[in-house]
C-alpha atoms as a PDB file:
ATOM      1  CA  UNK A   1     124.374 117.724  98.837  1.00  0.00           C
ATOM      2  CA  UNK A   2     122.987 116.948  95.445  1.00  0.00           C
ATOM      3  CA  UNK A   3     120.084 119.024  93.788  1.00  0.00           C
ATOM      4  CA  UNK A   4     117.894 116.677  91.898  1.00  0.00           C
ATOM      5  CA  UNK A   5     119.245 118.933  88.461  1.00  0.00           C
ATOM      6  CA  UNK A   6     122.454 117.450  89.425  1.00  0.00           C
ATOM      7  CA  UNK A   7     121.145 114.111  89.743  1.00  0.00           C
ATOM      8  CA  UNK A   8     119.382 114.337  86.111  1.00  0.00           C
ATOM      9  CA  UNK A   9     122.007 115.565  84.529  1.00  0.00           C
ATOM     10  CA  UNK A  10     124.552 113.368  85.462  1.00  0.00           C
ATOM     11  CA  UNK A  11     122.720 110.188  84.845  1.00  0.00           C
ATOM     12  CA  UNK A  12     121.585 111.589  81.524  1.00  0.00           C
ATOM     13  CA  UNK A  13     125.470 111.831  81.059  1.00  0.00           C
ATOM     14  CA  UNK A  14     125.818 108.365  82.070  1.00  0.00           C
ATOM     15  CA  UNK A  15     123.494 106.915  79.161  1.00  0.00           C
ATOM     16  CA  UNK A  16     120.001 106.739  82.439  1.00  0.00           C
ATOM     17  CA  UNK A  17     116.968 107.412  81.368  1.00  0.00           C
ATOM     18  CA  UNK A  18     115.143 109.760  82.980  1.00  0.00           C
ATOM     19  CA  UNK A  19     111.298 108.905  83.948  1.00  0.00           C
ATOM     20  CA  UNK A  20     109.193 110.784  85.733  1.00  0.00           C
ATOM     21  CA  UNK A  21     108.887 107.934  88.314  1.00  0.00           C
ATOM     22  CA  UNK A  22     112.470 108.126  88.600  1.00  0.00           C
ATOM     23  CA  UNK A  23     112.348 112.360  88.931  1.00  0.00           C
ATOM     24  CA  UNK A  24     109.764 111.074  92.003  1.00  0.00           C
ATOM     25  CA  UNK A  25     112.283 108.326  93.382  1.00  0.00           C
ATOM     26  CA  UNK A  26     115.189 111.350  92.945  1.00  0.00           C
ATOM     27  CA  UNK A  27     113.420 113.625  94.860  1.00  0.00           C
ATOM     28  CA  UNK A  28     112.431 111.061  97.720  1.00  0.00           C
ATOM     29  CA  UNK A  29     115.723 109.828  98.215  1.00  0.00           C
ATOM     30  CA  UNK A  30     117.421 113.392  98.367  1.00  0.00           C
ATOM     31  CA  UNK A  31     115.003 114.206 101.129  1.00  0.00           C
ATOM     32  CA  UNK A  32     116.174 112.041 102.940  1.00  0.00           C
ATOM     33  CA  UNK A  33     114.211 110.572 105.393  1.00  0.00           C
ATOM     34  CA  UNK A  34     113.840 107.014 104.231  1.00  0.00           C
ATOM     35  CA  UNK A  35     116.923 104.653 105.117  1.00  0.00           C
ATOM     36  CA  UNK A  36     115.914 101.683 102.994  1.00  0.00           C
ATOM     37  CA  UNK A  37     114.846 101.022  99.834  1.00  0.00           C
ATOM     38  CA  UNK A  38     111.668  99.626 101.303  1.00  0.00           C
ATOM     39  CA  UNK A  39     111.432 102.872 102.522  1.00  0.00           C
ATOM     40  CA  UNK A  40     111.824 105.007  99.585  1.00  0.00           C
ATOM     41  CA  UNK A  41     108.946 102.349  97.694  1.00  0.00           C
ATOM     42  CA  UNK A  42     106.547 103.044 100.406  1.00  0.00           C
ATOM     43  CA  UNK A  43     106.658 106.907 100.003  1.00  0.00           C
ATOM     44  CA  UNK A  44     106.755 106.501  96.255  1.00  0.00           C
ATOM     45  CA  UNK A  45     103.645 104.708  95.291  1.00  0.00           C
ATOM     46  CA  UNK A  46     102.053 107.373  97.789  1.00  0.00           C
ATOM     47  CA  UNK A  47     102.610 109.755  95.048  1.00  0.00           C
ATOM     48  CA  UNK A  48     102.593 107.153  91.983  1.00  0.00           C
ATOM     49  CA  UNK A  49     100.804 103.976  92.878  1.00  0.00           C
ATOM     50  CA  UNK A  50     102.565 102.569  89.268  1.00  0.00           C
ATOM     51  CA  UNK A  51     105.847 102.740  90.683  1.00  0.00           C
ATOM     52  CA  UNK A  52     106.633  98.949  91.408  1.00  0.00           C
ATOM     53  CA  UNK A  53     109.288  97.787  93.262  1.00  0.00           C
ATOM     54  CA  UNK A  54     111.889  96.758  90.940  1.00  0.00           C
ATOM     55  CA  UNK A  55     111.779 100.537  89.439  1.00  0.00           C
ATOM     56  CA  UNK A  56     113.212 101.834  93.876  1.00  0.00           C
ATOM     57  CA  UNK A  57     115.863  99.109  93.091  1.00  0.00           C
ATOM     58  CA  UNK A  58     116.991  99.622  89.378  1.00  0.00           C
ATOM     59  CA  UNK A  59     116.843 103.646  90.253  1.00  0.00           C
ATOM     60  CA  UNK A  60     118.625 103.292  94.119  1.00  0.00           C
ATOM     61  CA  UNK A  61     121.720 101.045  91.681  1.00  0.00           C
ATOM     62  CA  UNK A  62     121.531 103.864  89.088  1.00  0.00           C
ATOM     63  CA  UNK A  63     122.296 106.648  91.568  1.00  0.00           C
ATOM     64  CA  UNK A  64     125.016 104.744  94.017  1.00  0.00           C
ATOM     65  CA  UNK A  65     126.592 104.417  90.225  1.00  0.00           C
ATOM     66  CA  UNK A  66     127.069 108.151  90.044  1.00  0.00           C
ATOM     67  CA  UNK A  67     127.302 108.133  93.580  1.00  0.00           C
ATOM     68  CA  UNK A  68     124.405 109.979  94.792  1.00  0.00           C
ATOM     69  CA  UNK A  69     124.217 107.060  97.588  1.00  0.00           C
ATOM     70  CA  UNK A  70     126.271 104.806  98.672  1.00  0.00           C
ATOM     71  CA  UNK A  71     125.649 101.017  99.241  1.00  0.00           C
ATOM     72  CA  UNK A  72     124.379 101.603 102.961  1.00  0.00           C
ATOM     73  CA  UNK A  73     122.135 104.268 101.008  1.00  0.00           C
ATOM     74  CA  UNK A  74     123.806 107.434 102.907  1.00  0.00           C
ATOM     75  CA  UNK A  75     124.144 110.443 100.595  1.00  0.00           C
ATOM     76  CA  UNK A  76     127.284 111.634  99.638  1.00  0.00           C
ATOM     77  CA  UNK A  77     128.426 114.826  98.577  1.00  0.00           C
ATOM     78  CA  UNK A  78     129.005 115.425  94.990  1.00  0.00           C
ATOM     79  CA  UNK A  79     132.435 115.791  93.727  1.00  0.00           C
ATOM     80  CA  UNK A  80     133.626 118.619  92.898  1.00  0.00           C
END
């Protein structure tokens, strides 16, 4: 399972910026309880009512691209 360091790390690696919406969005989806991105908006703006919806998509593509996710949105475990 990925830590949310590993998640930050690796997209600063991969050129990501690194927001602290997106630090919110991490930490959401590597809970793991929402299925959908739908899902991971309505427990965001819970915490951050700035976080719009296009930020859960952009962020959800940015980590199936390292694969943190994959397109289903099921976590995968990070290679070793």
């Amino acid at each position: 399972m990925w830590s949310p360091e590993q998640v930050e790390k690796t997209m600063k690696e991969r050129g990501k910026r690194m927001t602290q919406q997106r630090r919110i969005l991490i930490e959401i989806v590597l809970e793991g309880k929402c299925r959908c991105c739908k899902e991971v908006y309505y427990e965001a703006v819970k915490k951050d009512a700035t976080i719009g919806v296009a930020t859960v998509y952009r962020t959800m593509n940015a980590l199936e691209e390292i694969g943190v996710i994959s397109r289903n949105y099921l976590f995968l475990e990070p290679e070793k």
